[in-house]
Protein backbone atom coordinates (compact mmCIF):
# COMPACT_ATOMS: atom_id res chain seq x y z
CA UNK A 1 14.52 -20.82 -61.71
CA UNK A 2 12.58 -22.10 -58.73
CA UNK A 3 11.64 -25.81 -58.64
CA UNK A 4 7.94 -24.35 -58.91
CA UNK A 5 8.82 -22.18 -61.66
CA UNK A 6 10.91 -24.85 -63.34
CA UNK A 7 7.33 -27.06 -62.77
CA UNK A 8 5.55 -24.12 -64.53
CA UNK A 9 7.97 -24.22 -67.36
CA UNK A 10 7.16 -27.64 -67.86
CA UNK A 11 3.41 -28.32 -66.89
CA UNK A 12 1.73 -24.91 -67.75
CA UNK A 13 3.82 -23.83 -70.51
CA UNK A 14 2.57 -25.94 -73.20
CA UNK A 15 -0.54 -24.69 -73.11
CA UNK A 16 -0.04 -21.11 -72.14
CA UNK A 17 3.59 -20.36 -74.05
CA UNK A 18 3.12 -19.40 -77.48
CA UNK A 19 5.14 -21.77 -79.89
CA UNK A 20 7.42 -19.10 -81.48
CA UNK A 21 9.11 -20.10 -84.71
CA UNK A 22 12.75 -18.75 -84.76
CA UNK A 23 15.41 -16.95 -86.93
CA UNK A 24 18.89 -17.46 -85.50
CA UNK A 25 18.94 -16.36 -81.95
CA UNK A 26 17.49 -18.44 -79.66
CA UNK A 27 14.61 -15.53 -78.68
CA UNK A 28 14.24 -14.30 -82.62
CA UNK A 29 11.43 -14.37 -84.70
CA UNK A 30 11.36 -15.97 -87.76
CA UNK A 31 9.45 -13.66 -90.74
CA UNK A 32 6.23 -14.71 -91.94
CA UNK A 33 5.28 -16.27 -88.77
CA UNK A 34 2.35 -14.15 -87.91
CA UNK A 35 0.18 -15.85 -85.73
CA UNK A 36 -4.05 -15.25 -85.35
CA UNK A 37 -5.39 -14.43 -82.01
CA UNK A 38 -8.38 -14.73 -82.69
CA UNK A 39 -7.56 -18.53 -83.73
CA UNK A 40 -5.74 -18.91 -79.99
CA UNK A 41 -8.71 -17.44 -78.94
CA UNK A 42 -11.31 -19.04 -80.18
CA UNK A 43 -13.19 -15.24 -79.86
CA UNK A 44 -12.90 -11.50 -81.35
CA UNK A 45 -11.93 -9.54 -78.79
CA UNK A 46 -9.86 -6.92 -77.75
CA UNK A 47 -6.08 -7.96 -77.33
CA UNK A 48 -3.37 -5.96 -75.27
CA UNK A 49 0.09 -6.86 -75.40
CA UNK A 50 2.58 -5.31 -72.69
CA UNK A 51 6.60 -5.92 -73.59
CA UNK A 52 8.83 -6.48 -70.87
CA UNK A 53 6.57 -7.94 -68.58
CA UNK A 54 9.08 -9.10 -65.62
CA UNK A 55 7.73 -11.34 -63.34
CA UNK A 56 4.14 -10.40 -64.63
CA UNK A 57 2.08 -8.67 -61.82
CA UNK A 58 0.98 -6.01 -64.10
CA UNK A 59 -0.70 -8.15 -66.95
CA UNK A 60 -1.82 -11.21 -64.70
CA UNK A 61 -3.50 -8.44 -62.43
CA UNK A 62 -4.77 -6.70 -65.75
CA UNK A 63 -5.69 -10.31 -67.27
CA UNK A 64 -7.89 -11.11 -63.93
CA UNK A 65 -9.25 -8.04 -63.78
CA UNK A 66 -10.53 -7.91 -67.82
CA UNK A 67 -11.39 -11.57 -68.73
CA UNK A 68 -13.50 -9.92 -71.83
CA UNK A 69 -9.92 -8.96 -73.03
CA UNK A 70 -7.08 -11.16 -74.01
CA UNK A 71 -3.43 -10.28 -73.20
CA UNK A 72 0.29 -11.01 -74.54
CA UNK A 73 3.06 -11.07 -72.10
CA UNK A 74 6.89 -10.67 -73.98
CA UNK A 75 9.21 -11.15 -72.18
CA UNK A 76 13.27 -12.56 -72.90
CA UNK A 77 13.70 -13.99 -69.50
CA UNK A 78 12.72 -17.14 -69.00
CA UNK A 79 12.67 -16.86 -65.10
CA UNK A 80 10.03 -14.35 -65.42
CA UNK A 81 7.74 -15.98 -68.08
CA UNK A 82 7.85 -18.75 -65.50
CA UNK A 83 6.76 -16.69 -63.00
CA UNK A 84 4.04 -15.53 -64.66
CA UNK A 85 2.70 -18.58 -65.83
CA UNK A 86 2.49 -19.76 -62.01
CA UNK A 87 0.45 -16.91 -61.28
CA UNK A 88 -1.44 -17.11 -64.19
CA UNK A 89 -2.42 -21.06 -63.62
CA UNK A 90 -3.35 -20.21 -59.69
CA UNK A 91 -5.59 -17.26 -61.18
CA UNK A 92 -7.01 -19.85 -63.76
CA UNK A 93 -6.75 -17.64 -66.27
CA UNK A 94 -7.61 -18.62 -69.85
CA UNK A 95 -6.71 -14.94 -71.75
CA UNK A 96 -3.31 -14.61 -71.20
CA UNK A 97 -0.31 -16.15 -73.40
CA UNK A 98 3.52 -15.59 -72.95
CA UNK A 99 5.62 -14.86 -75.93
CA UNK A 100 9.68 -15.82 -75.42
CA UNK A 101 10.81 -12.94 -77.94
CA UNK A 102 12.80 -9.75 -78.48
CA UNK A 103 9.72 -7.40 -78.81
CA UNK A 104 10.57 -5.70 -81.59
CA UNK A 105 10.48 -8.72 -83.69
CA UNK A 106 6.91 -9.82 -82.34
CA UNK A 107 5.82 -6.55 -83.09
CA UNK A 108 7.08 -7.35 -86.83
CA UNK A 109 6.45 -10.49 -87.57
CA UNK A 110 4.55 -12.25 -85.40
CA UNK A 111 1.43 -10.00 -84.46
CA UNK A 112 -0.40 -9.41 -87.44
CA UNK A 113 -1.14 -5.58 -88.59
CA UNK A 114 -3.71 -3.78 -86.44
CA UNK A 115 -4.34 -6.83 -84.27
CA UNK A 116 -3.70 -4.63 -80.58
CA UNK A 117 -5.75 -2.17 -79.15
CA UNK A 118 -3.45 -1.53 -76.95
CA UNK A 119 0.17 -1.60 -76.71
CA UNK A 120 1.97 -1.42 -73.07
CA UNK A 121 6.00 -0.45 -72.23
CA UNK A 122 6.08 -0.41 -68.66
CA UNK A 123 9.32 0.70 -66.70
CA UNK A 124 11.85 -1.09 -69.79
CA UNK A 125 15.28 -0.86 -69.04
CA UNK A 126 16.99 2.88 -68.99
CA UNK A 127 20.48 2.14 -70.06
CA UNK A 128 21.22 5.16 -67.93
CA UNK A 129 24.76 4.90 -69.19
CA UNK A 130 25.61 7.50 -71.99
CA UNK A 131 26.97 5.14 -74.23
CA UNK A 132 24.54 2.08 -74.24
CA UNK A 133 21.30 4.62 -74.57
CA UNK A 134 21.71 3.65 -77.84
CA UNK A 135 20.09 -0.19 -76.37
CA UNK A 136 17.01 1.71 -75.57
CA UNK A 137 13.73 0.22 -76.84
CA UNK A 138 11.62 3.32 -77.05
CA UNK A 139 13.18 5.00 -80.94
CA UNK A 140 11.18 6.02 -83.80
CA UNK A 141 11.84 2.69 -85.25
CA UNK A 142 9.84 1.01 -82.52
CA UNK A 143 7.51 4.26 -82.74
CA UNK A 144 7.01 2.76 -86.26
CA UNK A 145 6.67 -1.23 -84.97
CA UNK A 146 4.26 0.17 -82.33
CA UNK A 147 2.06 1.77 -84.79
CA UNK A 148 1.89 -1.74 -87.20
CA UNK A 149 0.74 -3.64 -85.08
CA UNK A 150 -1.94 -1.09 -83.12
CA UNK A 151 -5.41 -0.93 -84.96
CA UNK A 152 -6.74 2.79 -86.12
CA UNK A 153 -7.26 4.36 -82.69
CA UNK A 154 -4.96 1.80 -80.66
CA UNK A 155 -3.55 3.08 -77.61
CA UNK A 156 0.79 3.35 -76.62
CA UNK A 157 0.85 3.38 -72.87
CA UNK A 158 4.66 4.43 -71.49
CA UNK A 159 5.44 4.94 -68.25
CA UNK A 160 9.16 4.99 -66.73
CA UNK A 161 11.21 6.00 -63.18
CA UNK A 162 14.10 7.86 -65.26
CA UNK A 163 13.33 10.90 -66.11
CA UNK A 164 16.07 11.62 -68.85
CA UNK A 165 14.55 8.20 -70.52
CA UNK A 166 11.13 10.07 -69.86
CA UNK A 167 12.23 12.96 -72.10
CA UNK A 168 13.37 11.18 -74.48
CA UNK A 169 10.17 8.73 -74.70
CA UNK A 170 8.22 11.79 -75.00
CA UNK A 171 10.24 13.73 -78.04
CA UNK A 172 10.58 10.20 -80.13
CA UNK A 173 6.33 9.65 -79.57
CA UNK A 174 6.16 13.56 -80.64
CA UNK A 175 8.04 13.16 -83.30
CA UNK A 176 6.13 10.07 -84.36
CA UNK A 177 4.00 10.37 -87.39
CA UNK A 178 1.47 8.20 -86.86
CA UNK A 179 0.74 8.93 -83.04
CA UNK A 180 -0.74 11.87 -81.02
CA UNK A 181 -0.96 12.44 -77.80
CA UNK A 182 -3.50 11.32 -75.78
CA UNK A 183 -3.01 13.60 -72.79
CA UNK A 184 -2.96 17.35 -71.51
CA UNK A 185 0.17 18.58 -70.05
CA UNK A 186 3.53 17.68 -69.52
CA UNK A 187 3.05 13.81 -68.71
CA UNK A 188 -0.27 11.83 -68.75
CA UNK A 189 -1.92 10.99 -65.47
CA UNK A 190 -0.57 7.52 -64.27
CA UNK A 191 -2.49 4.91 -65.74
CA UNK A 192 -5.21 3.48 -63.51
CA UNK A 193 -4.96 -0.38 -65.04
CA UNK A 194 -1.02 -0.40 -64.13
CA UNK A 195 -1.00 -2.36 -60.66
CA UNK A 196 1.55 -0.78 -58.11
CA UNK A 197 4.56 -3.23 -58.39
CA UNK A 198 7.63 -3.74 -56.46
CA UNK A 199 9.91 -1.86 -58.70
CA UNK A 200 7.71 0.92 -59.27
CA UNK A 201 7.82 1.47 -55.54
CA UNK A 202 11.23 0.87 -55.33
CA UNK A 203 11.56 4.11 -57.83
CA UNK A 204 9.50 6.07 -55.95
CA UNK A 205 11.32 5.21 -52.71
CA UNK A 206 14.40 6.22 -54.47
CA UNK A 207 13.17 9.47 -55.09
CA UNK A 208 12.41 9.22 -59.18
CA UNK A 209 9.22 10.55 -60.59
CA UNK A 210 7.14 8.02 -62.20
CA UNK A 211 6.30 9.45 -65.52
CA UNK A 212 3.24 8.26 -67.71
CA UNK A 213 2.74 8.72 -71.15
CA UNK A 214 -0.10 7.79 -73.49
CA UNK A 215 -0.25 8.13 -77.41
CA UNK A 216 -2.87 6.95 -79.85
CA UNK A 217 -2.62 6.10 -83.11
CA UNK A 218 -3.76 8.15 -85.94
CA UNK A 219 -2.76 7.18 -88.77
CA UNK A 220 -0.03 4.79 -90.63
C-alpha cells in the first residue's frame, strides 16, 4: 500500500472498518456473528452492499450521492479497502463501512436475513480459464446467499465485460428460485447508479460488451 493508504489503514479504519470476527482464514467469518446495521447506524434505513468493491469508486460515488442510504463495501484486498477509506474520509462520509471478508461468508453469517435492499456484483473476476470457472462467484449457491440476506422485493444488480461469464450469470439467476427478472430483453439496461470506472472502460476499449443484469427477489 501507499504511505496514504497505509495512513488510512491506520487512522480511518477504526472507525469505518467493520470489526469482523473470524473462523480460520485470516478473511473468514466466524458463524453467529451477525452484526445490526441499524445499531452501526444509529437509523432504519435502506442498506446496499456491493461485493468486490476494488478500489471503491462505485460505492463511495453511490455513498455521496445517497446519504439517506447506508452502504457495505467487501472487499479481500486490503490495498483496496484502503483506498476506499481515503476517499471515503475526503468525502466525509458517515454511511459507508468496509467489510475485510470472502463475500459469501458475509452474506451467511454476518448480514442478518433480509437486512439489504439491494445487493451489487459489479465486474467480479471471470476466471476466463476453463478449468478455474469453477472459482466463479456468481452459482446457485450464491443465488441462494444472495436471496438470505435481500429483504422481500430486494434487488441483485450484475453487470460484467465477459460475455461467456454473462451467460452464465444469466442461466444460474434464471434458474434461481427465489429471483425473477427484473428486466425486458436479453440483458437489463446498464444501471444508472454504477459510476463509469476505469476498468469498465478499459472493457469497453477492449472491445467486450458490458452486460447488465437485474433480478429481484420473490420469494425464499
Amino acid at each position: 500500500m501507499s504511505e496514504a493508504q497505509e495512513r488510512a489503514w491506520r487512522e480511518v479504519g477504526p472507525r469505518m472498518l467493520l470489526d469482523t470476527p473470524r473462523d480460520v482464514a485470516a478473511t473468514s467469518v466466524r458463524a453467529g456473528s451477525a452484526i445490526s446495521p441499524p445499531a452501526i447506524w444509529g437509523r432504519e434505513a435502506p442498506v446496499i452492499a456491493e461485493i468486490g468493491s476494488g478500489q471503491g469508486h462505485a460505492i463511495v460515488h453511490a455513498a455521496t450521492s445517497h446519504p439517506d442510504q447506508d452502504f457495505f463495501a467487501i472487499e479481500v484486498f486490503r490495498a483496496g479497502l484502503a483506498r476506499t477509506m481515503l476517499d471515503a474520509d475526503r468525502a466525509g462520509l458517515t454511511n459507508l463501512r468496509l467489510v475485510e471478508a470472502n463475500a459469501p461468508e458475509v452474506l451467511q453469517h454476518l448480514l442478518p436475513e433480509g437486512s439489504l435492499s439491494e445487493l451489487w456484483v459489479f465486474f467480479p473476476d471471470p476466471w476466463h480459464k476453463t478449468k478455474h470457472n469453477k472459482r466463479r462467484l456468481v452459482t446457485a449457491e450464491f443465488a441462494a446467499l444472495a436471496a438470505r440476506a435481500l429483504r422481500p422485493g430486494g434487488v441483485l444488480r450484475l453487470a460484467t465485460d465477459w460475455q461467456e461469464y454473462a451467460d452464465q450469470m444469466r442461466t444460474v439467476m434464471d434458474a434461481a428460485p427465489a429471483f425473477s427478472r427484473a428486466f425486458e430483453g436479453e440483458w437489463a439496461p446498464r444501471f444508472e447508479g454504477r459510476i463509469l470506472t476505469a476498468f469498465e472502460r478499459k472493457g469497453a476499449r477492449a472491445g467486450r460488451e458490458i452486460r447488465d443484469l437485474t433480478y429481484r427477489l420473490v420469494s425464499m
